[in-house]
N, C-alpha and C. Protein backbone atom coordinates (compact mmCIF):
# COMPACT_ATOMS: atom_id res chain seq x y z
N UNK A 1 0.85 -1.18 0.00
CA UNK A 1 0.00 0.00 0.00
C UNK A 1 0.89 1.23 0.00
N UNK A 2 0.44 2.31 -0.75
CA UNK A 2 1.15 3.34 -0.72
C UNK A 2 1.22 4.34 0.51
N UNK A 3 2.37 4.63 0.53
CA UNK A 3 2.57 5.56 1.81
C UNK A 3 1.14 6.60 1.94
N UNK A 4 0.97 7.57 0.90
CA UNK A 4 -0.23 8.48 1.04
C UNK A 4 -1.58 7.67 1.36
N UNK A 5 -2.07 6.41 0.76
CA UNK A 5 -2.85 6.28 1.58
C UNK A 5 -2.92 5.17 2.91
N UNK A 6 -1.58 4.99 3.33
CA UNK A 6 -1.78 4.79 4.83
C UNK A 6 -1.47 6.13 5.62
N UNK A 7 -1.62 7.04 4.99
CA UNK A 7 -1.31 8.71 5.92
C UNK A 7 -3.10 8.46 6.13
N UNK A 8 -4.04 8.85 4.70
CA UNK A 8 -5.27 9.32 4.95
C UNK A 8 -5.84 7.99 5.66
N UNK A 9 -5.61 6.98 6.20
CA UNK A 9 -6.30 5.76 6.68
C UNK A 9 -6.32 6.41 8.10
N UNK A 10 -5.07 6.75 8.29
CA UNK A 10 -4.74 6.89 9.78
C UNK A 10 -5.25 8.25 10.22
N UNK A 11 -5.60 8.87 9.68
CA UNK A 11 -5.28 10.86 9.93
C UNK A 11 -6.71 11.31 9.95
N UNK A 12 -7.84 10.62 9.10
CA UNK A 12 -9.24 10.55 9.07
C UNK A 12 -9.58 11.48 8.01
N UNK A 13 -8.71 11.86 6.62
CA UNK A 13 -9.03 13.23 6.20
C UNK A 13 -10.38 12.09 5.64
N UNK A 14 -10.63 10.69 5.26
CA UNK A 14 -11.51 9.64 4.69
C UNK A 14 -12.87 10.33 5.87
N UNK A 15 -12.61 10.43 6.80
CA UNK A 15 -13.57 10.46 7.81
C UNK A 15 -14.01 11.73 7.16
N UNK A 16 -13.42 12.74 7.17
CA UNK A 16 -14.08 14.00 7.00
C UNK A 16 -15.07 14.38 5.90
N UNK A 17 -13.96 13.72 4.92
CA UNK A 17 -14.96 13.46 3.75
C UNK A 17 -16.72 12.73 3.39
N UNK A 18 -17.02 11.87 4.87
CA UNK A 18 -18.07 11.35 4.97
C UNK A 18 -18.47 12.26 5.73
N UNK A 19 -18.00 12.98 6.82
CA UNK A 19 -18.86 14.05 7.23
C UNK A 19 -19.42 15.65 6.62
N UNK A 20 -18.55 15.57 5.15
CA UNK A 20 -19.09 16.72 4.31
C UNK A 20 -20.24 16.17 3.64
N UNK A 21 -19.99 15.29 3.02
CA UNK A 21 -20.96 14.41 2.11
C UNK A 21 -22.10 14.56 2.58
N UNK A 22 -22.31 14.06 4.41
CA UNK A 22 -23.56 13.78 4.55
C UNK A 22 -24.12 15.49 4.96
N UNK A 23 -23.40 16.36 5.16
CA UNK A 23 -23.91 18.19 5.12
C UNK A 23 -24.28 18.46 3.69
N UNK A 24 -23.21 17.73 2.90
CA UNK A 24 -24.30 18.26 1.11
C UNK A 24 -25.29 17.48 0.81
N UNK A 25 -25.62 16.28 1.63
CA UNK A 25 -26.82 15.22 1.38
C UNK A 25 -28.17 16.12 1.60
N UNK A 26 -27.75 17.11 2.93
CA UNK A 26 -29.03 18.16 3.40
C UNK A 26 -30.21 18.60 1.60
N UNK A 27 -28.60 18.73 0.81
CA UNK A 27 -29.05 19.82 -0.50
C UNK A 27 -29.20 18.53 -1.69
N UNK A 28 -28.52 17.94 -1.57
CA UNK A 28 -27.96 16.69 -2.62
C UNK A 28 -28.22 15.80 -1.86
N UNK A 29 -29.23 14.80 -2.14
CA UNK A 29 -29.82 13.51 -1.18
C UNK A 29 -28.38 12.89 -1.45
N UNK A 30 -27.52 12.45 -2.92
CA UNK A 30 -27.57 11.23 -3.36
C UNK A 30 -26.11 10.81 -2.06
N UNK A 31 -25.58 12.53 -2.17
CA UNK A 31 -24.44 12.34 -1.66
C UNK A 31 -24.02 11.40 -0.28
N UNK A 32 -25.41 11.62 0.43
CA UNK A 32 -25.63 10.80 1.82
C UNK A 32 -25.47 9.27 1.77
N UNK A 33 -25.69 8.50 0.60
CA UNK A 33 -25.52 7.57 0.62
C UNK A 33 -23.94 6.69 -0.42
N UNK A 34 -23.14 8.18 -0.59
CA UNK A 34 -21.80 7.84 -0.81
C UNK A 34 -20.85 8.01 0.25
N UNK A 35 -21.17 8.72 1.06
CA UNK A 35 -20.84 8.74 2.71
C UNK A 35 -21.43 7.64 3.05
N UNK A 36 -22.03 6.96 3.78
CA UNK A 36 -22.42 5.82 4.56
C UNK A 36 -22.02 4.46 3.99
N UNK A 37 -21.56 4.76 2.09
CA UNK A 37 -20.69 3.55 1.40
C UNK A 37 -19.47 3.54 2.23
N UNK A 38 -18.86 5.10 1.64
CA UNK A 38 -17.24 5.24 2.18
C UNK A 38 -17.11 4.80 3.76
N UNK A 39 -18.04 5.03 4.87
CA UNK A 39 -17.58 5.07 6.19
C UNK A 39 -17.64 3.27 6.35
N UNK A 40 -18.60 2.73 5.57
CA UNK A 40 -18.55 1.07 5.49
C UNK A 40 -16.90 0.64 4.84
N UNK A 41 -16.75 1.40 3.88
CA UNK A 41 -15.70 0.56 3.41
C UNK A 41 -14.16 0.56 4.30
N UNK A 42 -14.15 2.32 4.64
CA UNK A 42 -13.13 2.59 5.70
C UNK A 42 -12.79 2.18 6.52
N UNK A 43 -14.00 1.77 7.64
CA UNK A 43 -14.39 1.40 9.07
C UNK A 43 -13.18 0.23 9.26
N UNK A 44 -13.20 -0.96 8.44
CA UNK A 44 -12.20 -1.76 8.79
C UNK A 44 -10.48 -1.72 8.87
N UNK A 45 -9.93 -0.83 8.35
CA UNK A 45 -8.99 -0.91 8.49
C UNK A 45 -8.38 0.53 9.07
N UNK A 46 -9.15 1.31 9.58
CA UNK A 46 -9.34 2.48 11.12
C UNK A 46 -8.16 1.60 11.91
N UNK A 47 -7.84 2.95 12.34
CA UNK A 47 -7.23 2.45 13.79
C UNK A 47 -8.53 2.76 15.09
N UNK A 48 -8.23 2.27 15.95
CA UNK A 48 -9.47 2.26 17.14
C UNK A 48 -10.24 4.02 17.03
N UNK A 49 -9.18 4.95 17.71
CA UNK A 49 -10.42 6.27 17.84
C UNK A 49 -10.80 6.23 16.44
N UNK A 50 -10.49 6.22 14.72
CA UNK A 50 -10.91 6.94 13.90
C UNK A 50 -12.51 5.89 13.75
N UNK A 51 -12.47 4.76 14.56
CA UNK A 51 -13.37 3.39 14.01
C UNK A 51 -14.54 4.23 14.70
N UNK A 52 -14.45 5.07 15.81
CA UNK A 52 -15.78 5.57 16.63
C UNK A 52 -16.52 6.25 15.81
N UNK A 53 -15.42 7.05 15.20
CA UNK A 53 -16.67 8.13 14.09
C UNK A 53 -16.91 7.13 12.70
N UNK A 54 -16.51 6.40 12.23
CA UNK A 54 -17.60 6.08 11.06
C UNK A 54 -18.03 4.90 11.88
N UNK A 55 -18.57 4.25 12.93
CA UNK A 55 -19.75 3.94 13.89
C UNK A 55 -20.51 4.98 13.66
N UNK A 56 -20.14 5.90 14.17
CA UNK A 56 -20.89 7.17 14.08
C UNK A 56 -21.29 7.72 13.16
N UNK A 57 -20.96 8.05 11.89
CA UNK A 57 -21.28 8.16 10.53
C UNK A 57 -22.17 7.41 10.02
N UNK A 58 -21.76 5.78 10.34
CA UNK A 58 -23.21 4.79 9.90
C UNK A 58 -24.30 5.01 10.67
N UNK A 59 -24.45 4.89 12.06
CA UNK A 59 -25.54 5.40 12.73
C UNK A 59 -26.10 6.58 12.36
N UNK A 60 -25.62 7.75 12.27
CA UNK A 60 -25.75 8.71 12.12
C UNK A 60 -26.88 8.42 10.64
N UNK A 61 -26.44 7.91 9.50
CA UNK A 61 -27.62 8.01 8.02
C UNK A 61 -28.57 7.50 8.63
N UNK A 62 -28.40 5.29 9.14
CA UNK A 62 -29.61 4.90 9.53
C UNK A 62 -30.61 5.32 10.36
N UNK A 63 -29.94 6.37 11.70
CA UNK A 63 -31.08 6.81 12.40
C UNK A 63 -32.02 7.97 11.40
N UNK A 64 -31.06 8.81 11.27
CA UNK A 64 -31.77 9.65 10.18
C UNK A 64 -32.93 9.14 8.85
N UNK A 65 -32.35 8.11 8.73
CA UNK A 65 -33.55 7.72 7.51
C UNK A 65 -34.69 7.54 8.35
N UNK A 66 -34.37 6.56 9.19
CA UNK A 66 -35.66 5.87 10.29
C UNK A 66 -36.36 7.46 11.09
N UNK A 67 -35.61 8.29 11.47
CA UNK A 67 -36.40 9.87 11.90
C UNK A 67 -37.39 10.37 10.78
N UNK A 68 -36.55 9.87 9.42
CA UNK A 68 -37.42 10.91 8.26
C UNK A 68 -38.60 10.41 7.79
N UNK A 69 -38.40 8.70 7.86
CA UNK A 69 -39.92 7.91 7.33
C UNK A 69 -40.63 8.14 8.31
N UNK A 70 -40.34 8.09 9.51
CA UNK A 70 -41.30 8.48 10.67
C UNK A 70 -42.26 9.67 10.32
N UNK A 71 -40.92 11.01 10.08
CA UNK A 71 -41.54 12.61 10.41
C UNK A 71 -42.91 12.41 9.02
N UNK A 72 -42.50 11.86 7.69
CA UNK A 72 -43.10 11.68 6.75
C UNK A 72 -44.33 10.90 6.71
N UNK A 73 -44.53 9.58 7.69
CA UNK A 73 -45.46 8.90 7.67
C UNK A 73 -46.54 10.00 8.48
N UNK A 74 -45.95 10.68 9.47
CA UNK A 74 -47.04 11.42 10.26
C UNK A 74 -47.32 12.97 10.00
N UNK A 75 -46.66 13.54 9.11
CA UNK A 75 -47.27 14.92 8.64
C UNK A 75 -48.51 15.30 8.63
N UNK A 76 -49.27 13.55 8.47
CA UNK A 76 -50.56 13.93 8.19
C UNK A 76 -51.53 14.15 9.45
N UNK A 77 -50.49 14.04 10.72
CA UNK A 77 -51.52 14.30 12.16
C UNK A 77 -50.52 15.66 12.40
N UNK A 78 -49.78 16.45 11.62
CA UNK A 78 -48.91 17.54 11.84
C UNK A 78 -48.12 16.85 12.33
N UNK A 79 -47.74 16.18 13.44
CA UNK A 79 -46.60 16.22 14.72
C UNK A 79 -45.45 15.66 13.69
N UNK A 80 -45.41 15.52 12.11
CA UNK A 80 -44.20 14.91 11.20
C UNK A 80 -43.68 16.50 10.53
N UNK A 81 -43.91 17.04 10.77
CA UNK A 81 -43.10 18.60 10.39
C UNK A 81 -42.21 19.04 11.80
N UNK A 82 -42.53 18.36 12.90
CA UNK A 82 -41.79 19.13 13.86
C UNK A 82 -40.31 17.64 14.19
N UNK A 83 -40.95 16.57 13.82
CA UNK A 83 -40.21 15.21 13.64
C UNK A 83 -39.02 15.71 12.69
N UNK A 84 -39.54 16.39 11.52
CA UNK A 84 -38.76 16.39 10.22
C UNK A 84 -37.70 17.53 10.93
N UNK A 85 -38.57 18.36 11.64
CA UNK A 85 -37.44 19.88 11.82
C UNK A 85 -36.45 19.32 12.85
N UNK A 86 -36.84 18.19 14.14
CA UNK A 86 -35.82 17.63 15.06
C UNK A 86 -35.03 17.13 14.00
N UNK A 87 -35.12 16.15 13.24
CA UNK A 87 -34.10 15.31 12.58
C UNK A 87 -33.45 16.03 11.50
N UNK A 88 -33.47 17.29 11.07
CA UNK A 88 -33.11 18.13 10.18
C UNK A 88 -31.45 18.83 11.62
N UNK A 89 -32.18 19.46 12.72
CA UNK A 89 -31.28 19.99 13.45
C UNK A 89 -30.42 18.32 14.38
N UNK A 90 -31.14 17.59 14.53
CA UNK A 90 -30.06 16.41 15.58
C UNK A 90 -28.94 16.03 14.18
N UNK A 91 -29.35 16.49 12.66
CA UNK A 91 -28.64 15.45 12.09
C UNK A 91 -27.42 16.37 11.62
N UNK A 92 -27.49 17.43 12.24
CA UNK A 92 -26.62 18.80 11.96
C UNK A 92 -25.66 19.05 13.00
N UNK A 93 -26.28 19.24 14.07
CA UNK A 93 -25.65 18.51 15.61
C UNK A 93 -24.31 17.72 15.27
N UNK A 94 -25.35 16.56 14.97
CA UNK A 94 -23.75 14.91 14.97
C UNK A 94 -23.13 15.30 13.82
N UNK A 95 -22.99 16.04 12.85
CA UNK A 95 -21.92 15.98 11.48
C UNK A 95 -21.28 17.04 12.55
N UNK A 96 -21.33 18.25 13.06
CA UNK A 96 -20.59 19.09 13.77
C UNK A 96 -19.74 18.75 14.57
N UNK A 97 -20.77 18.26 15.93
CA UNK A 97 -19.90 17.05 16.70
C UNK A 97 -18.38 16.22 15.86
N UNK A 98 -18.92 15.29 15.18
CA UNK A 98 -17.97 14.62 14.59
C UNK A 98 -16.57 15.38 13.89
N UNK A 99 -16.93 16.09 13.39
CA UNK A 99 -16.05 16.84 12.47
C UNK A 99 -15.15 17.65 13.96
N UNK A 100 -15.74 17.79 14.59
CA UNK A 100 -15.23 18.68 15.85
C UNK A 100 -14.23 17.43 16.35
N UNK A 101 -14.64 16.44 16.73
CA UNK A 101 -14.10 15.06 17.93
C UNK A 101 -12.76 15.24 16.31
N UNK A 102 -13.21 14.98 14.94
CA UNK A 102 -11.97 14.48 14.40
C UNK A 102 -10.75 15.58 14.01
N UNK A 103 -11.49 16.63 14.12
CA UNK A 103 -10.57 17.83 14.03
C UNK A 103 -9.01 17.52 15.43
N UNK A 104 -9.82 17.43 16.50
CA UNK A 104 -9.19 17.06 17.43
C UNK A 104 -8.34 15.48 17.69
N UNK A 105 -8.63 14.82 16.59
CA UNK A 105 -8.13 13.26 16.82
C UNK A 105 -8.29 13.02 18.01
N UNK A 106 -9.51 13.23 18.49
CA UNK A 106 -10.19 12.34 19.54
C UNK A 106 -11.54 11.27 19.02
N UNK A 107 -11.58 10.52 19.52
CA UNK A 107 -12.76 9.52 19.48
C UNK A 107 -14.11 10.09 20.15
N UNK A 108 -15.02 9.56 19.88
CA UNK A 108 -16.03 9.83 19.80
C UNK A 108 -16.39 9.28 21.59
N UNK A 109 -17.04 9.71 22.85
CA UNK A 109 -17.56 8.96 23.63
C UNK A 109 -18.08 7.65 23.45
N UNK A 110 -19.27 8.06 23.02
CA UNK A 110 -20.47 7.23 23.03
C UNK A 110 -20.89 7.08 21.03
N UNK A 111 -19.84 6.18 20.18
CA UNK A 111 -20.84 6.31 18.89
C UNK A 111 -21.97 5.51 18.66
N UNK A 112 -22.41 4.71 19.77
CA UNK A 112 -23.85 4.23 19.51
C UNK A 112 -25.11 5.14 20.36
N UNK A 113 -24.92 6.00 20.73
CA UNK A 113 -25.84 6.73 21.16
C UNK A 113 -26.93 7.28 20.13
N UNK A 114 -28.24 7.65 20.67
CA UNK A 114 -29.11 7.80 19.85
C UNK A 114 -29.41 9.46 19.52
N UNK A 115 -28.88 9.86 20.41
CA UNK A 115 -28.64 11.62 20.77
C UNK A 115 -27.99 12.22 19.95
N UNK A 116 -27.37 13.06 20.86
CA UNK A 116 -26.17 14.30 20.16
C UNK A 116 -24.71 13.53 21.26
């Protein structure tokens, strides 16, 4: 393997890149689900802290999808516009978070949490 990419394996710029992706997914759906490819394909050969955030990256799409069919199935009793607006801001939250923990080459606490 080439030296440059055992730099980006180790260094997370791979990580970051799934955490832009899924901020242009907000505007560009498709991009969200080339992030949640990349953080699958990455994840294994992470060293331990970088493995927390794409945990975190994968959690991060699946909860979000599962928030959005929710907010969507129930628009029609209203309470799915205020569903859609939580999962619009929690899913803005964790790309910040993350990008913050990897800025710092720290690991993530908790990446199975359902929160922030």
């Amino acid at each position: 393997m080439s030296e440059v990419a055992e730099v980006q394996k180790s260094n997370g710029s791979n990580a970051k890149v799934v955490y832009i992706l899924y901020l242009v997914s907000l505007i560009v759906g498709v991009t969200g689900i080339v992030g949640l490819v990349m953080a699958y394909v990455y994840k294994a050969d992470a060293p331990d802290w970088l493995k927390t955030h794409y945990q975190w990256q994968i959690r991060t799409f699946w909860m979000g999808l599962l928030y959005t069919v929710i907010g969507l199935f129930t628009t029609m009793i209203l309470i799915g516009y205020l569903i859609l607006l939580f999962n619009l801001i929690w899913f803005i939250i964790r790309c910040i978070k993350g990008l913050s923990a990897l800025e710092k080459r720290q690991p993530l606490p908790d990446p199975t949490s359902w929160l922030f």
